[in-house]
C-alpha atoms as a PDB file:
ATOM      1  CA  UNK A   1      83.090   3.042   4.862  1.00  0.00           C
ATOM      2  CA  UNK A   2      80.717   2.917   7.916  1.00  0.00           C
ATOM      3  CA  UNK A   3      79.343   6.575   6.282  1.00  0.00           C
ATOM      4  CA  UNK A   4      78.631   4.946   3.259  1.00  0.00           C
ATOM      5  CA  UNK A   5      76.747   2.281   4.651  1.00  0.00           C
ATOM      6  CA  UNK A   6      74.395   4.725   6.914  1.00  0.00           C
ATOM      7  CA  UNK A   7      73.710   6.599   3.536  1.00  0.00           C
ATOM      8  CA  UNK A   8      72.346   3.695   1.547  1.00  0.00           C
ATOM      9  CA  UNK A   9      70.490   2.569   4.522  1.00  0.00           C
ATOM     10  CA  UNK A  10      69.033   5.845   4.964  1.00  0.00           C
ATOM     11  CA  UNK A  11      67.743   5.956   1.221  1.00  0.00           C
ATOM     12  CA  UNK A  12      66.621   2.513   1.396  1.00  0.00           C
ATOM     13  CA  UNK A  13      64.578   3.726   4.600  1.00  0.00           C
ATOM     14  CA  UNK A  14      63.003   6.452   2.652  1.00  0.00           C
ATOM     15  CA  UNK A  15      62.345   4.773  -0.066  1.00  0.00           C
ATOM     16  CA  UNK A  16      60.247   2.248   1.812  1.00  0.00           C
ATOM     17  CA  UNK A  17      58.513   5.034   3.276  1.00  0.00           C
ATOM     18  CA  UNK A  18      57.299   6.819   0.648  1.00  0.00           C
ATOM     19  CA  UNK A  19      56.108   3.793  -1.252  1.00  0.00           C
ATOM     20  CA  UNK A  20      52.721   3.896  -0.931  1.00  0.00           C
ATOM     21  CA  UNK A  21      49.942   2.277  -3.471  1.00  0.00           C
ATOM     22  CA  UNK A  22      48.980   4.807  -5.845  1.00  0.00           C
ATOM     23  CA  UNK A  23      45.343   3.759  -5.138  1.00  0.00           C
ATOM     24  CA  UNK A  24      42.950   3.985  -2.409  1.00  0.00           C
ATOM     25  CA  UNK A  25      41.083   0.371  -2.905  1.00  0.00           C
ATOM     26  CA  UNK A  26      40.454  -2.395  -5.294  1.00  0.00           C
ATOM     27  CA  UNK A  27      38.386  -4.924  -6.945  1.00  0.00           C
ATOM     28  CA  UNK A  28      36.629  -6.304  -9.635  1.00  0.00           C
ATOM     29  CA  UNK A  29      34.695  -4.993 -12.558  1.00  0.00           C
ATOM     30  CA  UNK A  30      31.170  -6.912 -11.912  1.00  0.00           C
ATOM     31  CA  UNK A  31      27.384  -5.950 -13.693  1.00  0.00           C
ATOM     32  CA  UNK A  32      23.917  -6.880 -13.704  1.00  0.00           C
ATOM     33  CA  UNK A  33      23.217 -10.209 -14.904  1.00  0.00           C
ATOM     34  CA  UNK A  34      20.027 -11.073 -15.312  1.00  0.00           C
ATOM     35  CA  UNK A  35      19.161 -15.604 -15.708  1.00  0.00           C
ATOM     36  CA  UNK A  36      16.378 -15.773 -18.044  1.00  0.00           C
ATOM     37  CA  UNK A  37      14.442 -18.837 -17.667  1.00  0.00           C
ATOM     38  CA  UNK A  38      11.341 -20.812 -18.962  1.00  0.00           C
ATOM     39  CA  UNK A  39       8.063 -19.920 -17.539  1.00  0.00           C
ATOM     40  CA  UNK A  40       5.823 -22.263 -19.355  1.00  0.00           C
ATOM     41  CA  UNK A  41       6.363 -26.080 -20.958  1.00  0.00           C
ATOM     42  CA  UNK A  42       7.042 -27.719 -23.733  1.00  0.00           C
ATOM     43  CA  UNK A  43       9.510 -28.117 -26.803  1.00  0.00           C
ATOM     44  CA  UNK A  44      11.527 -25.351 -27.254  1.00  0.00           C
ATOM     45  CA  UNK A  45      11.107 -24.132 -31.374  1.00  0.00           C
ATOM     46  CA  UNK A  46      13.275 -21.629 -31.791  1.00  0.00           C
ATOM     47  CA  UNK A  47      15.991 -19.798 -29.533  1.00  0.00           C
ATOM     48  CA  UNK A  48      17.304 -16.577 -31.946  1.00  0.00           C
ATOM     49  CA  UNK A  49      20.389 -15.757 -29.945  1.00  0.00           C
ATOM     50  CA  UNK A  50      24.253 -16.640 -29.479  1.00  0.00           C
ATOM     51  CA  UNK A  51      27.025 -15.685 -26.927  1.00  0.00           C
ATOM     52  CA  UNK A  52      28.360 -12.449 -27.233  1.00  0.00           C
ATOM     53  CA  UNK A  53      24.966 -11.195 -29.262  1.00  0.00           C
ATOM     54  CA  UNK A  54      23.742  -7.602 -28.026  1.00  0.00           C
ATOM     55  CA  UNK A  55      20.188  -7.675 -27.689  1.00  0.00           C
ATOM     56  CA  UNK A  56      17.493  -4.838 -27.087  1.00  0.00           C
ATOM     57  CA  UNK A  57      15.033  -5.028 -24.531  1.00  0.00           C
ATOM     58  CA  UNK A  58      11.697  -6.894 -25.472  1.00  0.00           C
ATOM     59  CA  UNK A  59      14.003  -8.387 -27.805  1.00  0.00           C
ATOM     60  CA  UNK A  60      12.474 -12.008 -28.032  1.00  0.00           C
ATOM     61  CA  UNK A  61      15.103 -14.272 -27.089  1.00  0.00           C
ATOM     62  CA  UNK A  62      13.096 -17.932 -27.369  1.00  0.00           C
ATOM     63  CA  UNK A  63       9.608 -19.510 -28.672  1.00  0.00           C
ATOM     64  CA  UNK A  64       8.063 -22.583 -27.086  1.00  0.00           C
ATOM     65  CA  UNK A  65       5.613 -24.990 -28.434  1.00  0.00           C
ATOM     66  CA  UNK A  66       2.417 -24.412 -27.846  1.00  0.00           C
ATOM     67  CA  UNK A  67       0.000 -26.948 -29.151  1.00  0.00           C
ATOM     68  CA  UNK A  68      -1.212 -28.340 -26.326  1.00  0.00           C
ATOM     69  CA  UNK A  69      -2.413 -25.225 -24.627  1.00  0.00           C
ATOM     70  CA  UNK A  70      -4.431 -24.454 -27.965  1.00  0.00           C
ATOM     71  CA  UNK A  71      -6.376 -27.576 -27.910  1.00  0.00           C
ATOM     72  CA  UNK A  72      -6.981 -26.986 -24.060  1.00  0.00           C
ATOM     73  CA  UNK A  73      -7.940 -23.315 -24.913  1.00  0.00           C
ATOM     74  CA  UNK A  74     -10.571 -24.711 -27.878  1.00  0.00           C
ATOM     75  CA  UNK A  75     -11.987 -27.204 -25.498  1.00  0.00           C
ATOM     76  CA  UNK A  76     -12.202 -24.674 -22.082  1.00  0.00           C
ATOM     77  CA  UNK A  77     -14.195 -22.358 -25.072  1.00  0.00           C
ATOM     78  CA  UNK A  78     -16.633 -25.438 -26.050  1.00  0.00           C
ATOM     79  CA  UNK A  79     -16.951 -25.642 -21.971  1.00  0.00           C
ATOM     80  CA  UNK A  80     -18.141 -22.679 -21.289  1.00  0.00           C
ATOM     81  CA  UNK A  81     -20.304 -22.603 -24.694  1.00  0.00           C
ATOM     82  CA  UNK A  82     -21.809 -25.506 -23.339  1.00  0.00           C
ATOM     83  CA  UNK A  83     -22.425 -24.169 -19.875  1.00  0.00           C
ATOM     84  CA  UNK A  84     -24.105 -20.671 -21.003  1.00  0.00           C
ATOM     85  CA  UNK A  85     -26.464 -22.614 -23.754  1.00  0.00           C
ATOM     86  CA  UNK A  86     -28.382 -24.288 -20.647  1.00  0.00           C
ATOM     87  CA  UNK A  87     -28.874 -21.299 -18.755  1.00  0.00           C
ATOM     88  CA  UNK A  88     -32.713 -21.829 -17.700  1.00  0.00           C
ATOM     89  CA  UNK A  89     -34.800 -18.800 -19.605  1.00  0.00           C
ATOM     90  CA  UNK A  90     -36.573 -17.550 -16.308  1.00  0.00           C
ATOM     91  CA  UNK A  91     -38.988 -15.499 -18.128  1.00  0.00           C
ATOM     92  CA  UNK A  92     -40.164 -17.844 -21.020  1.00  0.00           C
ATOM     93  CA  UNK A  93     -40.540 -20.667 -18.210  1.00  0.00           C
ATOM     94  CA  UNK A  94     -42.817 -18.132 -15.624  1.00  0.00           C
ATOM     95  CA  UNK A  95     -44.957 -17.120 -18.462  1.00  0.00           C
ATOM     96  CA  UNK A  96     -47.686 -20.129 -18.475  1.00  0.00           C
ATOM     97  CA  UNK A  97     -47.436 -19.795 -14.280  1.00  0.00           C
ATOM     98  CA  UNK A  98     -48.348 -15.849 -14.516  1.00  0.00           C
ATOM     99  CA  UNK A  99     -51.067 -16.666 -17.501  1.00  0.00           C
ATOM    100  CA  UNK A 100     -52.378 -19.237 -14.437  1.00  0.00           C
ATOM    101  CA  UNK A 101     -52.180 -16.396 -12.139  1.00  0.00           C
ATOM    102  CA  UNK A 102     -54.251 -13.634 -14.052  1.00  0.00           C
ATOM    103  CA  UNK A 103     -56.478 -16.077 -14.638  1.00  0.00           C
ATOM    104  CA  UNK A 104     -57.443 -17.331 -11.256  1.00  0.00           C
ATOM    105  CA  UNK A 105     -56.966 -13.315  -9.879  1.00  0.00           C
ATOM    106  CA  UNK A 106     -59.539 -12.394 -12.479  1.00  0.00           C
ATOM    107  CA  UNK A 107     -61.895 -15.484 -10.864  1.00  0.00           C
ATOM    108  CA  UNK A 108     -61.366 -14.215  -7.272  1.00  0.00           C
ATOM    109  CA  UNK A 109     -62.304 -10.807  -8.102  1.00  0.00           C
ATOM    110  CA  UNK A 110     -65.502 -12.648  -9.602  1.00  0.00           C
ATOM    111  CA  UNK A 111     -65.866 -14.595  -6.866  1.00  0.00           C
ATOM    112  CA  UNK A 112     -65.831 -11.583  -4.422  1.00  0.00           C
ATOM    113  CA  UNK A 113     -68.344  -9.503  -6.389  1.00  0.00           C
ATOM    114  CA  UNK A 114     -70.757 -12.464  -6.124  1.00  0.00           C
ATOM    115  CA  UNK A 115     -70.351 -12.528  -2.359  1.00  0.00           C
ATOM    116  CA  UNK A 116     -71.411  -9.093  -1.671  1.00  0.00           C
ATOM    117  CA  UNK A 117     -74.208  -9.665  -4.237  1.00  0.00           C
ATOM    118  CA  UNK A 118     -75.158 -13.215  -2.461  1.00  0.00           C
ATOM    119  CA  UNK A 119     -74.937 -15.142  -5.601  1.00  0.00           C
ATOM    120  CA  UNK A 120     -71.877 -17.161  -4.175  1.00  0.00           C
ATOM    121  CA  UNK A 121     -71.414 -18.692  -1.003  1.00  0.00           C
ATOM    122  CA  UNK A 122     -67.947 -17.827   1.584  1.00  0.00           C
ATOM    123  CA  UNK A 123     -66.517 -21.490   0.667  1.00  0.00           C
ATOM    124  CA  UNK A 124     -66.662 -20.656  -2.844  1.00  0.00           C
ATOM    125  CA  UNK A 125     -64.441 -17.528  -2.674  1.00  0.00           C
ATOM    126  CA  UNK A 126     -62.200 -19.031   0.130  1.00  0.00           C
ATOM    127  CA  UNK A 127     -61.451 -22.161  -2.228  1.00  0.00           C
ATOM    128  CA  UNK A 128     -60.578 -19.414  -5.156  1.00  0.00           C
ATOM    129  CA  UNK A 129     -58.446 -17.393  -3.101  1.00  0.00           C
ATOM    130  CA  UNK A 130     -57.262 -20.256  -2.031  1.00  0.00           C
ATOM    131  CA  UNK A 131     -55.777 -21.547  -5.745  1.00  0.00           C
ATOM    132  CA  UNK A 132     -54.662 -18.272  -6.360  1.00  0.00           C
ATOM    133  CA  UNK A 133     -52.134 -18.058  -3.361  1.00  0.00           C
ATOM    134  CA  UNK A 134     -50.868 -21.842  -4.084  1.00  0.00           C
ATOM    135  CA  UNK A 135     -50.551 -20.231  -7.849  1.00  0.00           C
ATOM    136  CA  UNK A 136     -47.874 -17.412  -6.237  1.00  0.00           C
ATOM    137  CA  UNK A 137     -46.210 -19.636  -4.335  1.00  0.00           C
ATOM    138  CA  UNK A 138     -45.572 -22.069  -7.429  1.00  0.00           C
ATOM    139  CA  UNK A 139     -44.622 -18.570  -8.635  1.00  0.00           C
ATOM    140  CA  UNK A 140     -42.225 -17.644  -6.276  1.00  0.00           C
ATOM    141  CA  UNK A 141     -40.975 -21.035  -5.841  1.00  0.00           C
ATOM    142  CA  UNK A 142     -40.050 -21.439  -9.573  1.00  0.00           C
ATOM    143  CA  UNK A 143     -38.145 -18.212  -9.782  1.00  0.00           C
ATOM    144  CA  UNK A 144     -36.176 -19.352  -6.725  1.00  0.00           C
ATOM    145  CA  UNK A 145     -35.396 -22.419  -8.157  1.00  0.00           C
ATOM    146  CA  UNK A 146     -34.433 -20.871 -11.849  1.00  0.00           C
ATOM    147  CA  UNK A 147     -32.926 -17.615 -10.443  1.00  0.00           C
ATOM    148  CA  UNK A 148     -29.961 -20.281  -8.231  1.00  0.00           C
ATOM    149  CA  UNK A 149     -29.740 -22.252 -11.234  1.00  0.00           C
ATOM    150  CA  UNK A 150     -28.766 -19.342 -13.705  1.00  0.00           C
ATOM    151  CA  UNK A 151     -26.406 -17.877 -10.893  1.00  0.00           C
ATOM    152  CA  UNK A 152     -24.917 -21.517 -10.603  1.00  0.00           C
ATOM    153  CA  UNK A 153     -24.169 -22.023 -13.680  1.00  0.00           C
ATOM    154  CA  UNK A 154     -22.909 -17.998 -14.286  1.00  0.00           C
ATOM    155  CA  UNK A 155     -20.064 -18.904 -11.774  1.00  0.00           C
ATOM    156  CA  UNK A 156     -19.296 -21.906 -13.445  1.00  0.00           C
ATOM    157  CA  UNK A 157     -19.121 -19.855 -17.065  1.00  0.00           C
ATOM    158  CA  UNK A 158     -17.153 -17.633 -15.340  1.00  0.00           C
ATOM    159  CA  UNK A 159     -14.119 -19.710 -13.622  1.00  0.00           C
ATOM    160  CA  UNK A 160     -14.290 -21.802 -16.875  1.00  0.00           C
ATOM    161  CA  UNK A 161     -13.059 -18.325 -18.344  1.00  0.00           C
ATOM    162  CA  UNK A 162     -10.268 -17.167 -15.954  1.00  0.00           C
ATOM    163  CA  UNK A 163      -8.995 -20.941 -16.902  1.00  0.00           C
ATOM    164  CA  UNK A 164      -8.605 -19.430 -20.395  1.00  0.00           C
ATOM    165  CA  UNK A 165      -7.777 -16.726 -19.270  1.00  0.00           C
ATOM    166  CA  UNK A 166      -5.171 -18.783 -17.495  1.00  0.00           C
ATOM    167  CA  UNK A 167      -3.927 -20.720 -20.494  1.00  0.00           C
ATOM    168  CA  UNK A 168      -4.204 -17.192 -22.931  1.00  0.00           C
ATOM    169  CA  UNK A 169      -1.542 -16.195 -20.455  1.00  0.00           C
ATOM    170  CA  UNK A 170       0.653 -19.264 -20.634  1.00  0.00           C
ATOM    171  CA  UNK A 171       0.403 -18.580 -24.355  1.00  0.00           C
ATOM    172  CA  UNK A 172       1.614 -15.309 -23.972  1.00  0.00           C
ATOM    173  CA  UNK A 173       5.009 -16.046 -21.590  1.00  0.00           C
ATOM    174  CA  UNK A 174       5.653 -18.962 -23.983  1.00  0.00           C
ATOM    175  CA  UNK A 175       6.837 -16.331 -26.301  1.00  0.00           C
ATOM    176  CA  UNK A 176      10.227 -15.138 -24.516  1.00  0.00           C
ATOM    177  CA  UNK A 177      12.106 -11.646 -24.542  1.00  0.00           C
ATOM    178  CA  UNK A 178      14.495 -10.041 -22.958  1.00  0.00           C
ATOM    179  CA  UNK A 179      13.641  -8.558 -19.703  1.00  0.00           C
ATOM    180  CA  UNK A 180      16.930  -5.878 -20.329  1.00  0.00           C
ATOM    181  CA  UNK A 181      19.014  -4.337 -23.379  1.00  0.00           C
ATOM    182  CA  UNK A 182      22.595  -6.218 -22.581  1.00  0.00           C
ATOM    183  CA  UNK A 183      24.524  -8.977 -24.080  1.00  0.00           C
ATOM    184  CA  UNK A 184      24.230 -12.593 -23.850  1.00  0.00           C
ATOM    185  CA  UNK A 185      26.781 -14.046 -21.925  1.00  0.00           C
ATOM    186  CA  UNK A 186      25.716 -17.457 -21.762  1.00  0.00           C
ATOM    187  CA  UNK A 187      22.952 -19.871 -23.702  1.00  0.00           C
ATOM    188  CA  UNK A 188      21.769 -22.535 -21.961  1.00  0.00           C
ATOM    189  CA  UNK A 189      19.104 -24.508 -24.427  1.00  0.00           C
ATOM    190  CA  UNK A 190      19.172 -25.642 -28.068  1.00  0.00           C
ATOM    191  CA  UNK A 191      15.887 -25.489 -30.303  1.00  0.00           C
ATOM    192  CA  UNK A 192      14.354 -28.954 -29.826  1.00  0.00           C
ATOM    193  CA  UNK A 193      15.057 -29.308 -26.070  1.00  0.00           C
ATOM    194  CA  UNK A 194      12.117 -29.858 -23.432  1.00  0.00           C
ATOM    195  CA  UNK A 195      11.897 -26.636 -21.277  1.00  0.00           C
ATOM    196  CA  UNK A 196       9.846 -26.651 -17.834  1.00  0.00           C
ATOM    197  CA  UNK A 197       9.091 -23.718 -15.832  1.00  0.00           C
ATOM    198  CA  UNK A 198      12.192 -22.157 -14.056  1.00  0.00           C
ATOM    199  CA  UNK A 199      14.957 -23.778 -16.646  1.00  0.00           C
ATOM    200  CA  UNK A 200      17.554 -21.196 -17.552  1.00  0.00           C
ATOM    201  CA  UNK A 201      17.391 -20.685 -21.254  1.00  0.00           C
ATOM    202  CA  UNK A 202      20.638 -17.429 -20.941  1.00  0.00           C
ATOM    203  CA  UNK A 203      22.509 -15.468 -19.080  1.00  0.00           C
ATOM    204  CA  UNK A 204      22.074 -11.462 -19.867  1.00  0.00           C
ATOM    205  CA  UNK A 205      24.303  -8.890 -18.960  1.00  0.00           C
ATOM    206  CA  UNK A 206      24.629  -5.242 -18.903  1.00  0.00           C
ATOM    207  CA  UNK A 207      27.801  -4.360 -19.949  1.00  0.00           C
ATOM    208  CA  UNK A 208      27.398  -0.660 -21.350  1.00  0.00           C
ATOM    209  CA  UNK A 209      26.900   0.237 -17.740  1.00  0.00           C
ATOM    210  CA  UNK A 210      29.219  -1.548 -15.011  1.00  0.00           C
ATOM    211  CA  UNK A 211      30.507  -1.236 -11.930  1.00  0.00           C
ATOM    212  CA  UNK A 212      33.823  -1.938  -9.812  1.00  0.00           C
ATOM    213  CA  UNK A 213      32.689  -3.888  -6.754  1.00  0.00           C
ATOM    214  CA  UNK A 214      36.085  -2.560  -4.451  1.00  0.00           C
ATOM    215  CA  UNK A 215      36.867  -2.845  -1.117  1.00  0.00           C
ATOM    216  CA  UNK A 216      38.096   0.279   1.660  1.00  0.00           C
ATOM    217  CA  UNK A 217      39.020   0.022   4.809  1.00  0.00           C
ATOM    218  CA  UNK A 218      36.905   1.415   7.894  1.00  0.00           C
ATOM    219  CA  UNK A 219      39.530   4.432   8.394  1.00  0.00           C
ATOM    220  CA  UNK A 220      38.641   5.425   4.623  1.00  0.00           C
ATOM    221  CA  UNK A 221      34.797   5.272   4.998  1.00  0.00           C
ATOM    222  CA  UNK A 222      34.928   8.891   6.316  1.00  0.00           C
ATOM    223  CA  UNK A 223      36.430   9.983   2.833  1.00  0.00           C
ATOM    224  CA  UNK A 224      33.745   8.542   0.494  1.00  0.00           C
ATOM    225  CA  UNK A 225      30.159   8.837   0.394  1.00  0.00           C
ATOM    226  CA  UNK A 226      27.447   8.120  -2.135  1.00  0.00           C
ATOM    227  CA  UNK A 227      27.077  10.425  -5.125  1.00  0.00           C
ATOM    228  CA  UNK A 228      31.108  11.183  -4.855  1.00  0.00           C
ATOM    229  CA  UNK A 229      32.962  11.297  -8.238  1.00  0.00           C
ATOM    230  CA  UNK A 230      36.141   9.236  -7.977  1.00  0.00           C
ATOM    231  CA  UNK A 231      39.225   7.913 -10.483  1.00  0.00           C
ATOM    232  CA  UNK A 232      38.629   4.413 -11.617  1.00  0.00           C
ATOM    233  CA  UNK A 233      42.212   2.608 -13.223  1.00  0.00           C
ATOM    234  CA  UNK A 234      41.576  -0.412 -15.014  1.00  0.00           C
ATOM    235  CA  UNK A 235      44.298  -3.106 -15.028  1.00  0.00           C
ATOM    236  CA  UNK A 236      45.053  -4.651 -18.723  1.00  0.00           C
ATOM    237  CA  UNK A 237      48.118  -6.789 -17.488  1.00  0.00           C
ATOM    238  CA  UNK A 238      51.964  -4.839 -17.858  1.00  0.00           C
ATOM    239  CA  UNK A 239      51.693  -1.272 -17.388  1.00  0.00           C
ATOM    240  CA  UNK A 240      48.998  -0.655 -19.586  1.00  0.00           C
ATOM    241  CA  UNK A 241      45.858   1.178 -17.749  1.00  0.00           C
ATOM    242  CA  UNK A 242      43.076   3.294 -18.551  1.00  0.00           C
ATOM    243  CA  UNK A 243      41.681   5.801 -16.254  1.00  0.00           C
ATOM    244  CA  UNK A 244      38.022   5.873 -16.158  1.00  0.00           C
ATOM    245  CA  UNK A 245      35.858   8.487 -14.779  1.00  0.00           C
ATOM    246  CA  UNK A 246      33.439   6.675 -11.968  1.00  0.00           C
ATOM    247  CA  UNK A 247      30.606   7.214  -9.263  1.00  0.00           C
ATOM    248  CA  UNK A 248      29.935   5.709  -5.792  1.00  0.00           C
ATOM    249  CA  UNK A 249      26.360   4.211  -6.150  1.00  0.00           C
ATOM    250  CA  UNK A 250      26.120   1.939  -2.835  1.00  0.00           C
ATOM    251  CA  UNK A 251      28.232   1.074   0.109  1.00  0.00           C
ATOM    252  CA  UNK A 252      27.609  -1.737   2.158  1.00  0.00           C
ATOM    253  CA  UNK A 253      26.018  -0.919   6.268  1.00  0.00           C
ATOM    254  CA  UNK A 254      28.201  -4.299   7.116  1.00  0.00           C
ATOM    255  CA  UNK A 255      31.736  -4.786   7.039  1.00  0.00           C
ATOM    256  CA  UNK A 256      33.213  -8.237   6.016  1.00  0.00           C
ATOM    257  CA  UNK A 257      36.181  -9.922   6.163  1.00  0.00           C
ATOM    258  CA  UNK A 258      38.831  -8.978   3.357  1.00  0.00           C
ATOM    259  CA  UNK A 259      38.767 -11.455  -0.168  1.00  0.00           C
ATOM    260  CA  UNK A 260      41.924 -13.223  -0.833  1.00  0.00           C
ATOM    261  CA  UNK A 261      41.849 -11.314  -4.240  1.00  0.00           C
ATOM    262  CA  UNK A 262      41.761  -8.315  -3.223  1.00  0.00           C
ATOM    263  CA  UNK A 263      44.284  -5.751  -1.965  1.00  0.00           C
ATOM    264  CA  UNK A 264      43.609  -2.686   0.466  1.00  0.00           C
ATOM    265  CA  UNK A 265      45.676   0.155   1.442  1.00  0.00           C
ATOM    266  CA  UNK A 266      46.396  -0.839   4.916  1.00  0.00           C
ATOM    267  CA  UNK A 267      47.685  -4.612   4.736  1.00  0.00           C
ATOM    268  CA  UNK A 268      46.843  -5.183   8.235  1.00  0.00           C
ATOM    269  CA  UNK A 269      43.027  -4.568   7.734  1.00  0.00           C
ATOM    270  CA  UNK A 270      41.021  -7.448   7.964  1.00  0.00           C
ATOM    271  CA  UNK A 271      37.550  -6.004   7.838  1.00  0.00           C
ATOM    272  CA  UNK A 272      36.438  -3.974   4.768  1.00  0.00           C
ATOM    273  CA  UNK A 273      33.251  -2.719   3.404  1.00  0.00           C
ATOM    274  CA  UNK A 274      32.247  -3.717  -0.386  1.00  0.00           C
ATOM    275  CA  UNK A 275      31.650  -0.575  -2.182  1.00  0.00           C
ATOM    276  CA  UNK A 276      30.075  -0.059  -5.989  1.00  0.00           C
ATOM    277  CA  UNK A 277      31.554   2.561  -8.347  1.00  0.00           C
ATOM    278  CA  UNK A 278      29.658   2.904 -11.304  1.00  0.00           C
ATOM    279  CA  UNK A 279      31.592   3.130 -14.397  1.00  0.00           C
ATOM    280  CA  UNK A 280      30.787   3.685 -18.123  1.00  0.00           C
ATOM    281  CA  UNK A 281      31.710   0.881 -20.792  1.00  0.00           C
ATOM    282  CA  UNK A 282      33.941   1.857 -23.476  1.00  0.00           C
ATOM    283  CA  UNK A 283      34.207  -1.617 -24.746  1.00  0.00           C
ATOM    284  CA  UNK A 284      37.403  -2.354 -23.206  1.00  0.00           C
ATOM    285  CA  UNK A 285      36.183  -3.307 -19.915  1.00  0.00           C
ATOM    286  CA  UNK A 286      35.654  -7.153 -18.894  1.00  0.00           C
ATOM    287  CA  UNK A 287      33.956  -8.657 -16.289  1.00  0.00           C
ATOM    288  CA  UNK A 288      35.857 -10.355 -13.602  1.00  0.00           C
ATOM    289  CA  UNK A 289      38.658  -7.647 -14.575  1.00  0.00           C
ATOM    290  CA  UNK A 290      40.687  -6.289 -11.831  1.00  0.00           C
ATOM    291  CA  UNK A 291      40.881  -2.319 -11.010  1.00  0.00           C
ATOM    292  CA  UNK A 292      41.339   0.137  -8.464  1.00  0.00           C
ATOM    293  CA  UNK A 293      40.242   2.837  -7.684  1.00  0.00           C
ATOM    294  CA  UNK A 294      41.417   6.602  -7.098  1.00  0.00           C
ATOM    295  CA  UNK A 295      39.358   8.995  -4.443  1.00  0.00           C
END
C-alpha cells in the first residue's frame, strides 16, 4: 500500500514539474490610434464616416462651415486694395520740383557767365545759387518724405496679406481628412454640431498592421532582441488559437512593475519590460485581445 502511495506521489511530482507555460510572455493586441480633431471653427456640415468604416489616407473625413472666414477674406482683400491705391506716386509728385530745379540751374549758369563778363554783380549769383540749393533740398526732402510713406504703407499691404494668407489657411484645414489609411473606431460629432479647435471629431486606427504589447521578464531579455522573428498565438476563448508569424519592433530601456492582466513565465517576477511584436492583420485579430507569444 505504502508503494502505491510513493508511486502516485512521484507522478504527481513530475507532472508538476514538467508543466511549464507553453509560452514565453503575454499581452495584448494594441495599434496605432490616431484622435482626429477640429482645427478651425464653426458648424460642422458634413462628417462622411461611421464606426467600423475603412478609410484611405487623405480620405476627407469632415467639412466645416466656412462663411465667416470668406467674408473676412473679401474684406482683408478690399484692405489691402485700399492700402496699395494710396501709395504716393514719387515720380509724378518730384516732377514740377525737378522742372523748378532745371530751371533755376539753367539761371545760375546765366548768372555765372555774367559775373566773369561783369554784367552781374556777386549778390546776384549768390542769391541764385542760393534758390537753387533750397530747390534740392525741397528735393531731397520730398523724396524722403514719399519714399517712408510708400515703404509704410508696403508693410502694411503686406501683413494685411499674410492675414489672408492666414484665413486661406483656416479655409484649407476646415476641410478634414484622414491623417492615416485605418478604420474608424470611434465618431465623436454629428453634422450640425459647433466644432472649436482641438475637439475630437474620431478615433482612427490601424488595424491591418498591429502589434502585441507583451511583457518578459529580465532573465529573458538576453533571448530577444529587435529585428528577431518570433511565434505569436492569439487567444479566441476555448482552445481555439491561431499562430501568427511576428517581429520584435521596440523594447522598453525601463522595466516596470508587472499588470494585473498579464501573466509571465516566472510567477515570482515583479518587474518586466513592455515589449512590441509586430504582427500582420488577417482580420481576425481584435484590439484589447489577449495573446502570447512564442520565442
Amino acid at each position: 500500500m505504502k508503494t502505491i502511495i510513493y508511486v502516485a506521489a512521484g507522478l504527481l511530482l513530475f507532472s508538476a514539474c514538467n508543466n511549464k507555460p507553453d509560452y514565453d510572455a503575454t499581452g495584448i493586441f494594441e495599434a496605432t490610434t490616431v484622435t482626429v480633431s477640429a482645427e478651425t471653427a464653426g458648424k460642422i456640415l458634413s462628417i462622411g464616416i461611421s464606426e467600423g468604416d475603412s478609410i484611405r489616407a487623405g480620405e476627407n473625413i469632415a467639412v466645416i462651415d466656412t462663411t465667416l472666414l470668406m467674408l473676412q477674406q473679401r474684406q482683408i482683400g478690399s484692405q489691402r486694395q485700399s492700402a496699395e491705391s494710396i501709395s504716393p506716386d514719387i515720380a509724378a509728385q518730384a516732377t514740377a520740383l525737378r522742372t523748378q530745379i532745371a530751371h533755376q540751374q539753367h539761371e545760375c549758369d546765366r548768372q555765372r557767365r555774367l559775373l566773369v563778363d561783369g554784367a552781374t554783380t556777386q549778390k546776384q549769383f549768390d542769391d541764385t545759387k542760393a534758390q537753387l540749393e533750397m530747390l534740392n533740398g525741397q528735393l531731397t526732402a520730398l523724396l524722403l518724405t514719399l519714399g517712408k510713406n510708400r515703404t509704410s504703407i508696403s508693410e502694411n499691404a503686406v501683413a494685411i496679406q499674410y492675414q489672408s494668407e492666414q484665413i486661406a489657411e483656416q479655409i484649407a484645414k476646415s476641410k478634414i481628412n484622414s491623417p492615416l489609411a485605418g478604420t474608424v473606431l470611434v465618431k465623436y460629432a454629428e453634422p450640425g454640431e459647433y466644432a472649436v479647435p482641438g475637439k475630437a471629431l474620431c478615433k482612427i486606427a490601424d488595424l491591418e498592421n498591429i502589434y502585441l504589447r507583451s511583457y518578459f521578464t529580465a532573465n529573458q531579455l538576453a533571448d530577444i532582441k529587435i529585428g528577431q522573428n518570433v511565434t505569436v498565438i492569439a487567444d479566441f476563448g476555448g482552445d481555439e488559437q491561431y499562430e501568427y508569424p511576428g517581429k520584435i519592433t521596440w523594447i522598453a530601456e525601463e522595466s516596470e512593475f508587472t499588470p494585473k492582466s498579464i501573466q509571465t513565465k516566472d510567477s515570482r517576477s515583479n518587474l518586466v519590460y513592455a515589449v512590441k511584436v509586430a504582427v500582420k492583420n488577417d482580420g481576425r485579430l481584435k484590439l484589447g485581445q489577449y495573446g502570447e507569444v512564442r520565442l
